[in-house]
Protein backbone atom coordinates (compact mmCIF):
# COMPACT_ATOMS: atom_id res chain seq x y z
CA UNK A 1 101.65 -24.44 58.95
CA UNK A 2 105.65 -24.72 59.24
CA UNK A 3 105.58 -28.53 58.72
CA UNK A 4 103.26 -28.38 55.60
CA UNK A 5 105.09 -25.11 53.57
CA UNK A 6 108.66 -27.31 53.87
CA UNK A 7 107.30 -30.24 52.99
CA UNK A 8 105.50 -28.87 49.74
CA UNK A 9 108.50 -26.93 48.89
CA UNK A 10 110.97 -30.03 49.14
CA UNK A 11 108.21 -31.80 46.77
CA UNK A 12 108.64 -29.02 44.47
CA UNK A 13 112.24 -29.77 43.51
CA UNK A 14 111.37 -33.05 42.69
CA UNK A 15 108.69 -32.74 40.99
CA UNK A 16 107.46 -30.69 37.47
CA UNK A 17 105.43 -27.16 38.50
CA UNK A 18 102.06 -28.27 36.99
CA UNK A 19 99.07 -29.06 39.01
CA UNK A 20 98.73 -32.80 39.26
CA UNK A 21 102.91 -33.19 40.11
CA UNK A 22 102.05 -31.08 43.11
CA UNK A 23 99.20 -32.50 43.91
CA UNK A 24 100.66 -35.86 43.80
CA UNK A 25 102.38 -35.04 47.17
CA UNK A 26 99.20 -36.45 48.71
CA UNK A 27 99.70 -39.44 47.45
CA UNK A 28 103.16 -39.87 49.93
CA UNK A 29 100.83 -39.81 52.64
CA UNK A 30 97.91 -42.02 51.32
CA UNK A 31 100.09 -44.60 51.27
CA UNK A 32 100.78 -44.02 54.54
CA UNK A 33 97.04 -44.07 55.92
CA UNK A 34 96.80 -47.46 54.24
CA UNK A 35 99.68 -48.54 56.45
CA UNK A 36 98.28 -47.17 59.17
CA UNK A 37 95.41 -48.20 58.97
CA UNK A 38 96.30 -52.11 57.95
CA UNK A 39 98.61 -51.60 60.85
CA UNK A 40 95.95 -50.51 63.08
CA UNK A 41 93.33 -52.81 61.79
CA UNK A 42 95.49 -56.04 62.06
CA UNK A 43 96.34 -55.23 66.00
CA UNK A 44 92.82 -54.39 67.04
CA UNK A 45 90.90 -57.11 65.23
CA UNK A 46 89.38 -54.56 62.87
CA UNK A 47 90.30 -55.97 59.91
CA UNK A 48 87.74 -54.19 57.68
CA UNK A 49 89.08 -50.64 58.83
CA UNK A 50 91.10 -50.05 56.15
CA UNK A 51 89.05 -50.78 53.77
CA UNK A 52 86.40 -48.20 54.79
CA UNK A 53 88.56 -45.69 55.31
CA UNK A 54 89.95 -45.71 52.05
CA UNK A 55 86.38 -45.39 50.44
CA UNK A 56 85.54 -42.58 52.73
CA UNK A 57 84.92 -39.52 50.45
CA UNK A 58 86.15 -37.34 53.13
CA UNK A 59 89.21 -38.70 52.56
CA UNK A 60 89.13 -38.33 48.56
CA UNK A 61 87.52 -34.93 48.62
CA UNK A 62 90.82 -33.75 50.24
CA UNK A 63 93.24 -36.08 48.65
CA UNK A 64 92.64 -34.02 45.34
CA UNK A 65 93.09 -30.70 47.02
CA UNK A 66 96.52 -28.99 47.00
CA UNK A 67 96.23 -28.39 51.08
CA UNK A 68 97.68 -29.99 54.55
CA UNK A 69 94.67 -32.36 55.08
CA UNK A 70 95.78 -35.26 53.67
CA UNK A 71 99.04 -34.90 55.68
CA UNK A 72 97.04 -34.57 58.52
CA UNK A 73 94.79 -37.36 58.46
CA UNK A 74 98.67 -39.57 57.94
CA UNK A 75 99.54 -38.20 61.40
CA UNK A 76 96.26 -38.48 63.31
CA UNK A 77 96.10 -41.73 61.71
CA UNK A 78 99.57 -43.09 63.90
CA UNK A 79 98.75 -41.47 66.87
CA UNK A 80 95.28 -43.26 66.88
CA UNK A 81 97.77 -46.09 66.26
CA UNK A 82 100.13 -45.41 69.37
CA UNK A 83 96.46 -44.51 71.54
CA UNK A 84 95.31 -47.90 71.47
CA UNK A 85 98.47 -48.66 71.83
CA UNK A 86 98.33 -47.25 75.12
CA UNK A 87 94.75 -48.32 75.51
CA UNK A 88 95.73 -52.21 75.64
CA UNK A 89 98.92 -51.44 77.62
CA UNK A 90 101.45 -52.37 74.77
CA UNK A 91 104.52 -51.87 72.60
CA UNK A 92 105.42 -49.61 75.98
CA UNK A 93 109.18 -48.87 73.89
CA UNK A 94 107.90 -47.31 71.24
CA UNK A 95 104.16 -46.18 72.00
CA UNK A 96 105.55 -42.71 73.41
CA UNK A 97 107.98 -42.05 70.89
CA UNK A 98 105.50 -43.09 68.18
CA UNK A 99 102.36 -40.75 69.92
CA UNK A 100 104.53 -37.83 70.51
CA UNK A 101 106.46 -37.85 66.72
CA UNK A 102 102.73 -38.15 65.11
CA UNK A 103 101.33 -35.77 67.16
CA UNK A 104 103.92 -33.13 66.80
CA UNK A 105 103.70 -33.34 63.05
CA UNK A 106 100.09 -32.29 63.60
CA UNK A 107 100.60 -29.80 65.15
CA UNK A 108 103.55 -28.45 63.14
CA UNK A 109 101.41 -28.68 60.36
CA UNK A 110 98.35 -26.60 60.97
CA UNK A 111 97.92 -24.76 64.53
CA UNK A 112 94.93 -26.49 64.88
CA UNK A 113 96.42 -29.97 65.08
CA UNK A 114 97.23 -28.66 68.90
CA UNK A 115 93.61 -29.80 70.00
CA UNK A 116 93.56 -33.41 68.84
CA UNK A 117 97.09 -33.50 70.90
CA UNK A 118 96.12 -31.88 73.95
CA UNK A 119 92.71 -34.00 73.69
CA UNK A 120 94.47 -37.27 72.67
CA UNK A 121 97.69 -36.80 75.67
CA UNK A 122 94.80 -35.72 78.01
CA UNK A 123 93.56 -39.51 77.29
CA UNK A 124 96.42 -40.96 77.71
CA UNK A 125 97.34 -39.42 80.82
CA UNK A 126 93.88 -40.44 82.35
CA UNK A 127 95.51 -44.31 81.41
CA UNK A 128 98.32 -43.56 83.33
CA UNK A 129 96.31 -42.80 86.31
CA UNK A 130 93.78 -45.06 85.86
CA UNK A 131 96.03 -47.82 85.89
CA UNK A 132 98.55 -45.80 88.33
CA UNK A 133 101.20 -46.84 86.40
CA UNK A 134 104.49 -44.47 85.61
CA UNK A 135 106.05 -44.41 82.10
CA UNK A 136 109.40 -46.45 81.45
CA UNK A 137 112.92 -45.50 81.19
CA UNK A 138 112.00 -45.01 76.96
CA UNK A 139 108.93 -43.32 77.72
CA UNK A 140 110.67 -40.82 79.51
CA UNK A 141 113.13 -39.78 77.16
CA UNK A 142 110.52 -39.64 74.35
CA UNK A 143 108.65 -36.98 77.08
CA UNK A 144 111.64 -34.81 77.47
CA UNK A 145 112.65 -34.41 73.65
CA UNK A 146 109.04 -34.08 73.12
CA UNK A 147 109.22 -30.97 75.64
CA UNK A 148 111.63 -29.33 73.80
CA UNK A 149 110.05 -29.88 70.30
CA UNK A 150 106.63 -29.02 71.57
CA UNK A 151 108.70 -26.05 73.54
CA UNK A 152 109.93 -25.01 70.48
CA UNK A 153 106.97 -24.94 67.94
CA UNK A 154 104.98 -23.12 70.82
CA UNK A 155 107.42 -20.01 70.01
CA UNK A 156 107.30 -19.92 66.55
CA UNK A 157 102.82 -19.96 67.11
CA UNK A 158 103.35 -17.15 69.72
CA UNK A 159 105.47 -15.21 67.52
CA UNK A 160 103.52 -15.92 64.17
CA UNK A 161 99.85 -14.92 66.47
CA UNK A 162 102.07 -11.61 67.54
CA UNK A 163 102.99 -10.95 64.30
CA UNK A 164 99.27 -11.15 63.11
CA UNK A 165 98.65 -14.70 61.58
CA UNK A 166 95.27 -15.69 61.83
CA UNK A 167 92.48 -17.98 59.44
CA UNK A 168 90.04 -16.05 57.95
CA UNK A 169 87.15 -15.22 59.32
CA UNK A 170 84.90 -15.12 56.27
CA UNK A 171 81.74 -16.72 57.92
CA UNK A 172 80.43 -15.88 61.67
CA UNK A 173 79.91 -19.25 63.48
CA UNK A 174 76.44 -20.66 63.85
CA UNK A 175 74.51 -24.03 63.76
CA UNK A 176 75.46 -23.73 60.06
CA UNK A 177 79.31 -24.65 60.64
CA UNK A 178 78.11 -28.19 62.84
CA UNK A 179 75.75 -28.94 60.20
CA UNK A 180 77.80 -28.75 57.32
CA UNK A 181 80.86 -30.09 59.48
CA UNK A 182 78.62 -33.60 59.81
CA UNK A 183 77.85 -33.09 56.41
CA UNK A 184 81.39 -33.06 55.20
CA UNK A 185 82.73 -35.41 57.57
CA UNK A 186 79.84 -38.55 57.28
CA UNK A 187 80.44 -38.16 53.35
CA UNK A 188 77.32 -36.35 52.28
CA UNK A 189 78.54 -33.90 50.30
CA UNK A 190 79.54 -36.37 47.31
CA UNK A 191 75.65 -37.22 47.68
CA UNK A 192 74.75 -33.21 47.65
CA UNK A 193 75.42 -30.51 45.40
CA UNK A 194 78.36 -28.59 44.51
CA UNK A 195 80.68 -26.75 47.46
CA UNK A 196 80.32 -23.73 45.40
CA UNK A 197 76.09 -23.37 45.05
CA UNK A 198 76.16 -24.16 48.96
CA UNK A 199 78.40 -21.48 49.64
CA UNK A 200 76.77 -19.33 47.21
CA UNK A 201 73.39 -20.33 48.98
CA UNK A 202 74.52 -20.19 52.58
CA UNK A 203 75.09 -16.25 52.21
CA UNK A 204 71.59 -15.54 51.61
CA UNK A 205 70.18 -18.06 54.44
CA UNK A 206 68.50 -20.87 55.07
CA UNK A 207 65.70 -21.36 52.34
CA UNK A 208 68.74 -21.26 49.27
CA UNK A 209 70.23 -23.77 50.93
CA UNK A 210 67.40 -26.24 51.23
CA UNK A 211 66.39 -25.54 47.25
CA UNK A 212 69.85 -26.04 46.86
CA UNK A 213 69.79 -29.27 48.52
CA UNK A 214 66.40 -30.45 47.26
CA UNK A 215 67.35 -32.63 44.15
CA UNK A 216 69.55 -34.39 45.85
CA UNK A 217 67.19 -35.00 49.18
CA UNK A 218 66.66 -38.78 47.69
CA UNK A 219 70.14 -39.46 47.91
CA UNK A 220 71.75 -37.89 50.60
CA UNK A 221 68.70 -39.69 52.87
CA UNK A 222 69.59 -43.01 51.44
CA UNK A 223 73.00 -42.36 52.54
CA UNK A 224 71.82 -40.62 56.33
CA UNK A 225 69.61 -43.76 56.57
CA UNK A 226 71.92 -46.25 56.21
CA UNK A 227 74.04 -44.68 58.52
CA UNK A 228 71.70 -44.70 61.34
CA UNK A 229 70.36 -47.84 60.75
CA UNK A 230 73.95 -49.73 60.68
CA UNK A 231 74.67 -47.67 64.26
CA UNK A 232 71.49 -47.95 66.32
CA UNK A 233 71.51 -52.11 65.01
CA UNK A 234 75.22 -52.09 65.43
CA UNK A 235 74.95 -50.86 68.93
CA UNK A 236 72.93 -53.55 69.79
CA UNK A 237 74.73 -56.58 68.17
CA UNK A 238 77.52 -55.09 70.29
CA UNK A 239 76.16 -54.35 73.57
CA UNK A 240 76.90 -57.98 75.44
CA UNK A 241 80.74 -57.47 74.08
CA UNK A 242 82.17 -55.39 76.80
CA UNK A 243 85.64 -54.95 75.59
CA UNK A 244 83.99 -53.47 72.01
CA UNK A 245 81.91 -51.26 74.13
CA UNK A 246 84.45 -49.77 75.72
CA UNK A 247 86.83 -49.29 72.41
CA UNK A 248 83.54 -47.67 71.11
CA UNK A 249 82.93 -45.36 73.92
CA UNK A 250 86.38 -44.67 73.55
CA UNK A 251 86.85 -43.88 70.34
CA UNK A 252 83.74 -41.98 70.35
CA UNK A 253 85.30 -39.61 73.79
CA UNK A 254 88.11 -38.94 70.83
CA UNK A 255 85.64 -37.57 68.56
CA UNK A 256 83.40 -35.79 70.53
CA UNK A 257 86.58 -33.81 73.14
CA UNK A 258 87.90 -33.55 69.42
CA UNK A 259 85.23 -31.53 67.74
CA UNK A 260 84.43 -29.74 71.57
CA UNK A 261 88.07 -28.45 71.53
CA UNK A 262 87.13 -26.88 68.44
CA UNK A 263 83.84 -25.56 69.14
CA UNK A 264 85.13 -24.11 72.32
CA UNK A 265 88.32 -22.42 70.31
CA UNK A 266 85.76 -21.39 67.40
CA UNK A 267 83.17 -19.82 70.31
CA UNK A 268 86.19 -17.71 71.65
CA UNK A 269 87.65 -16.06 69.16
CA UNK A 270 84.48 -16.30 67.01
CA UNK A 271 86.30 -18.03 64.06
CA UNK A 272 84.14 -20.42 62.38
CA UNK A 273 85.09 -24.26 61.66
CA UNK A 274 83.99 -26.28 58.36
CA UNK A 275 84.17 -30.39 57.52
CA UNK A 276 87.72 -30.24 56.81
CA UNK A 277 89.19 -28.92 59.98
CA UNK A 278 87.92 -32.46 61.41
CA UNK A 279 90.65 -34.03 59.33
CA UNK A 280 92.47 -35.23 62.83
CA UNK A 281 88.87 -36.96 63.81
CA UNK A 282 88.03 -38.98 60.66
CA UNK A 283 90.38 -41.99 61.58
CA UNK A 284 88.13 -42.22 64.29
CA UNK A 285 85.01 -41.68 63.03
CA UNK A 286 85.97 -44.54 60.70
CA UNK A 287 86.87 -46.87 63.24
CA UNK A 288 84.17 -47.05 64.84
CA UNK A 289 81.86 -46.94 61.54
CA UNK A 290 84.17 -49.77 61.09
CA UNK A 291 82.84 -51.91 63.74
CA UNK A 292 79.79 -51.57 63.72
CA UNK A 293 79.30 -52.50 60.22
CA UNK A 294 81.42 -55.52 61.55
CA UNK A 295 78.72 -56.23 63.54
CA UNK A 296 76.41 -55.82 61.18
CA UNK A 297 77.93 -57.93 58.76
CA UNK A 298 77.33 -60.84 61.44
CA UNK A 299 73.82 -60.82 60.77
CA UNK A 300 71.97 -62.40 58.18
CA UNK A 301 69.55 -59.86 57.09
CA UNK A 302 71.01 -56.77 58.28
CA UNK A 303 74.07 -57.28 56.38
CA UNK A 304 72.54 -55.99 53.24
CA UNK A 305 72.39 -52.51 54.86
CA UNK A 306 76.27 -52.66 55.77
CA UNK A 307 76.91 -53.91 51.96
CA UNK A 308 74.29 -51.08 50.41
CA UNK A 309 76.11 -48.67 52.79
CA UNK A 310 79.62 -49.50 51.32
CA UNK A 311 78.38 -49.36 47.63
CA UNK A 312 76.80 -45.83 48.71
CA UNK A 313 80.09 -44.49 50.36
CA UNK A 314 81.57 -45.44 47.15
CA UNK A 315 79.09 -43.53 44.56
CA UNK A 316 79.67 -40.73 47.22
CA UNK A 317 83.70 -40.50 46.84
CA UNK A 318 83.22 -41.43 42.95
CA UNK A 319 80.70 -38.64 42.55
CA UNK A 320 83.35 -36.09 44.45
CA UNK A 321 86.36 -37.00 42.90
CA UNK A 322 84.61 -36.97 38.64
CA UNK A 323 81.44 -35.41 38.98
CA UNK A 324 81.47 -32.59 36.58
CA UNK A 325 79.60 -30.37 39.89
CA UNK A 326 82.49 -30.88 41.83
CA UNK A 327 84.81 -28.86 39.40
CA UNK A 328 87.11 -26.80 41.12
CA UNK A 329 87.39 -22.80 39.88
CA UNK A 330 88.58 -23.14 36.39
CA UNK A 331 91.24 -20.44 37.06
CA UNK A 332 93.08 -21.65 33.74
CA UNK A 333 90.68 -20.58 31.81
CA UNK A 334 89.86 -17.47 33.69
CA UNK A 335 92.95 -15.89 33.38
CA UNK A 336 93.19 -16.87 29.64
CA UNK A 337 89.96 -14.83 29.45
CA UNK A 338 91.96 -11.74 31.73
CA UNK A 339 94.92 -11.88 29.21
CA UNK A 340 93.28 -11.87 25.93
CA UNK A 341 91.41 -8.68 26.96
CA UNK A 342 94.73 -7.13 28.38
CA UNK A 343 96.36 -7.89 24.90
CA UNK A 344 93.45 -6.02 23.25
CA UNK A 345 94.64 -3.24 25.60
CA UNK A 346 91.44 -3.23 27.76
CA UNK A 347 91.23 -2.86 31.69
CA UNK A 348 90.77 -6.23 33.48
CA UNK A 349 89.72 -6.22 37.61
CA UNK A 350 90.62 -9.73 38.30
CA UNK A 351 89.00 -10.58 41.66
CA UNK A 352 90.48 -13.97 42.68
CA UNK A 353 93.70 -15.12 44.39
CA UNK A 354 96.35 -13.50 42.72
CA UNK A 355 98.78 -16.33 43.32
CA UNK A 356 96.62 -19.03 42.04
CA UNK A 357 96.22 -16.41 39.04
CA UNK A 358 100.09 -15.61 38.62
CA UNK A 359 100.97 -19.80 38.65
CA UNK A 360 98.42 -19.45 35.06
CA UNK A 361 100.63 -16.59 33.73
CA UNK A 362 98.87 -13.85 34.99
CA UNK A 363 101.22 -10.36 36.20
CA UNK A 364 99.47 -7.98 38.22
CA UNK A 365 100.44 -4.58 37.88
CA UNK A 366 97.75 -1.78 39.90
CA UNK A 367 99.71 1.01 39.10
CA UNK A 368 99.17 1.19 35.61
CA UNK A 369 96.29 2.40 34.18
CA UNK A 370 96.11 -0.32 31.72
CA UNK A 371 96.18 -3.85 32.09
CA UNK A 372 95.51 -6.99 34.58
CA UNK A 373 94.32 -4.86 38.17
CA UNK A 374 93.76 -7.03 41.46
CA UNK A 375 92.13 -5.04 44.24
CA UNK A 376 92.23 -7.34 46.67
CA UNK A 377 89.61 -6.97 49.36
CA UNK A 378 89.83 -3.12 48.88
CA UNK A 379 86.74 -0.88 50.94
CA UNK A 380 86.54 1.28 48.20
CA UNK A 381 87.23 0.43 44.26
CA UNK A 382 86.21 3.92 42.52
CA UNK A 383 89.76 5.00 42.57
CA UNK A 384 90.60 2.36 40.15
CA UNK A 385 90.93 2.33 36.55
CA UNK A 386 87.26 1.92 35.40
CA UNK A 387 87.43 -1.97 33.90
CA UNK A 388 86.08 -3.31 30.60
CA UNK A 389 86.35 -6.47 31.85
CA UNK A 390 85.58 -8.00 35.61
CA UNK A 391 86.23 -11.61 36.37
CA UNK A 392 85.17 -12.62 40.27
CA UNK A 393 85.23 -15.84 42.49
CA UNK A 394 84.44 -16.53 45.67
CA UNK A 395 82.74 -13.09 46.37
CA UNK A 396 82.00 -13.96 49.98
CA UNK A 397 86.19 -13.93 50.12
CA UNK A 398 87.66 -11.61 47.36
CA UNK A 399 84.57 -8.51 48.22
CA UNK A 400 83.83 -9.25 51.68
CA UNK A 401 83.02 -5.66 51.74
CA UNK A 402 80.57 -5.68 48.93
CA UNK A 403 82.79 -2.50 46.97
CA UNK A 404 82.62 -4.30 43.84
CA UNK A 405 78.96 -5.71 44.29
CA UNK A 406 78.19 -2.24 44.60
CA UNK A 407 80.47 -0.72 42.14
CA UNK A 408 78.62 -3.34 39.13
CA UNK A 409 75.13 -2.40 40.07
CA UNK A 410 75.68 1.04 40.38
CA UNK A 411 77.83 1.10 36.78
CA UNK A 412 75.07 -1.15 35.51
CA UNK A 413 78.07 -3.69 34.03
CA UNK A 414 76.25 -6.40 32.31
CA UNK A 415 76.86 -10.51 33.27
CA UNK A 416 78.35 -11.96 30.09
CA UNK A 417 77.60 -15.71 28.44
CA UNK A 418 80.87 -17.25 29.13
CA UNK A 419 80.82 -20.68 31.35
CA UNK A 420 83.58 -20.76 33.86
CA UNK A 421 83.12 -22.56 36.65
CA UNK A 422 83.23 -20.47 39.85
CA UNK A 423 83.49 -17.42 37.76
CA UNK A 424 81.51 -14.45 36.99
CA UNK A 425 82.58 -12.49 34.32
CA UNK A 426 80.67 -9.00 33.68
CA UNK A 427 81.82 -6.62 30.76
CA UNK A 428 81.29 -2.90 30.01
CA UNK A 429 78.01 -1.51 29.19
């Protein structure tokens, strides 16, 4: 992700090295959704588009995340822009320039981002057929820097896959991946419970996950109900306006080839996909949400569900964004924790990211045979210092290989009191 690493780095010498100055870079880019998406909404006669998408809690789960997603939903915002664009066969002196620039920032920014461009210039060259119509003089020129650009970036991926890049591949892909993809990207998951017990759940199987999910069964059916019920009725208030059923039908072709592409890349090198690697498909999603609770809104009775549906959305992206259950790993206080037992001189394994730890304070040092030790995803961990202290998050990702599962059971370390969130902390016997 070339295009994101710059682009949080420049922020950096702008801005203070604390955690909401950083994260503040997403709000560059949610300012430029809104555009887009007034933009968008203004030209296509969608006027209420903008203001569902900015109460999708998609969209504010990831806003408060310190990640690329926010950048990408900007950039697969404008080239849904410059696609309907081409749809309605206008602004042909910019529409080229504008797809290509928007989709190469996708792409630059997370490798992934190639499949909503190959999916979205697949589209457009089927309108260039369909209409059997050649590009202009401007349109050309945007294709040939494009080629180089695109030319270009395709190195640096070949050389970075060469070298050994990769996502990890924490989870093998199953029905659970669609399932909780949906989940994540119909807003759900404000309505659920916390990322952490589902991922906690989901590595023991199915029946943790359901008692995970059953408190909140009363919600999160509200919300799936008043979903369906504004599409199938939608649907129908649309069906004798042709030109809306196409835009639908076209919008949904975006996010089904969309979340195919994925599948397809996820099925071949067995890497599984979650809610937020449909980032480049939630402008979508939203327009067409968008009008059908347009539709909706048209009748007289029916336009309570739409209304109910909005106020739900927005107890959804509430409930995500302050909802003590949606705490992120209190790593600040973790690491406090680490260091106050290192300064008593006792042996602490701390078993998290090490460079979310270090931006806390923490130094990591597994040479000594005192101090803060990080073993990584090590096979074996008996040829470390024996700890007083272990802190662990995320086990399914920092002891994929169970060594320190084992190593606690087998030492018979016992769990201690202290509440941070996504930590376990187990001390000496």
């Amino acid at each position: 992700m070339p295009l994101y690493v710059f682009g949080v780095w420049g922020w950096a010498q702008l801005v203070p090295a604390n955690e909401w100055a950083l994260r503040s870079f997403n709000l560059v880019w949610l300012i430029g959704i809104f555009i887009g998406a007034v933009y968008f909404g203004r030209n296509n006669r969608v006027l209420i588009f903008p203001l569902v998408l900015m109460m999708q809690p998609f969209l504010w789960r990831y806003m408060n995340e310190f990640r690329p997603y926010a950048m990408q939903i900007f950039f697969s915002m404008w080239q849904l822009v410059a696609l309907f664009d081409f749809y309605h066969d206008r602004n042909r002196k910019w529409r080229m320039a504008l797809f290509l620039g928007a989709s190469l920032g996708s792409a630059a920014l997370h490798m992934l981002g190639v499949i909503p461009t190959v999916v979205q210039g697949l589209l457009v060259l089927g309108i260039f057929i369909k209409r059997r119509q050649w590009p202009s003089r401007y349109e050309w020129i945007a294709l040939a820097v494009g080629v180089l650009c695109f030319g270009g970036l395709g190195l640096y991926f070949l050389h970075t896959l060469l070298g050994g890049a990769g996502g990890a591949k924490v989870w093998s892909l199953g029905i659970g991946n669609l399932l909780f993809s949906f989940y994540e990207l119909i807003g759900l998951n404000g309505m659920g419970p916390s990322h952490l017990l589902l991922r906690n759940a989901a590595r023991t199987g199915l029946g943790p996950i359901i008692n995970a999910c059953r408190p909140f069964f009363v919600g999160m059916g509200l919300l799936t109900g008043l979903i369906g019920a504004t599409t199938i009725y939608g649907f129908y208030l649309l069906k004798r306006d042709r030109s809306r059923v196409l835009e639908l039908f076209f919008l949904l072709a975006i996010c089904v080839l969309n979340f195919s592409g994925l599948f397809l890349l996820a099925s071949v090198v067995n890497w599984p996909f979650w809610g937020r690697h449909l980032a480049p498909v939630l402008p979508a999603y939203t327009v067409v949400l968008s009008l059908l609770l347009s539709a909706v809104y048209s009748h007289r009775i029916m336009k309570w569900v739409g209304i109910v549906l909005i106020m739900v959305l927005i107890w959804s992206a509430l409930s995500l964004r302050f909802s003590s259950r949606f705490a992120k790993e209190d790593y600040r206080k973790a690491v406090q924790v680490a260091l106050d037992a290192q300064h008593e001189g006792k042996v602490v394994w701390f078993i998290a990211s090490d460079l979310t730890a270090k931006f806390y304070g923490a130094t990591f040092d597994n040479d000594e045979p005192k101090g803060l030790i990080n073993p990584g995803t090590a096979q074996d961990v008996t040829n470390l210092p024996r700890p007083d202290l272990i802190c662990i998050s995320r086990p399914e990702v920092t002891d994929p290989h169970d060594a320190v599962r084992n190593f606690v059971e087998k030492s018979g370390y016992v769990k201690t009191k202290l509440q941070i969130h996504g930590f376990t902390v187990w001390r000496v016997p």
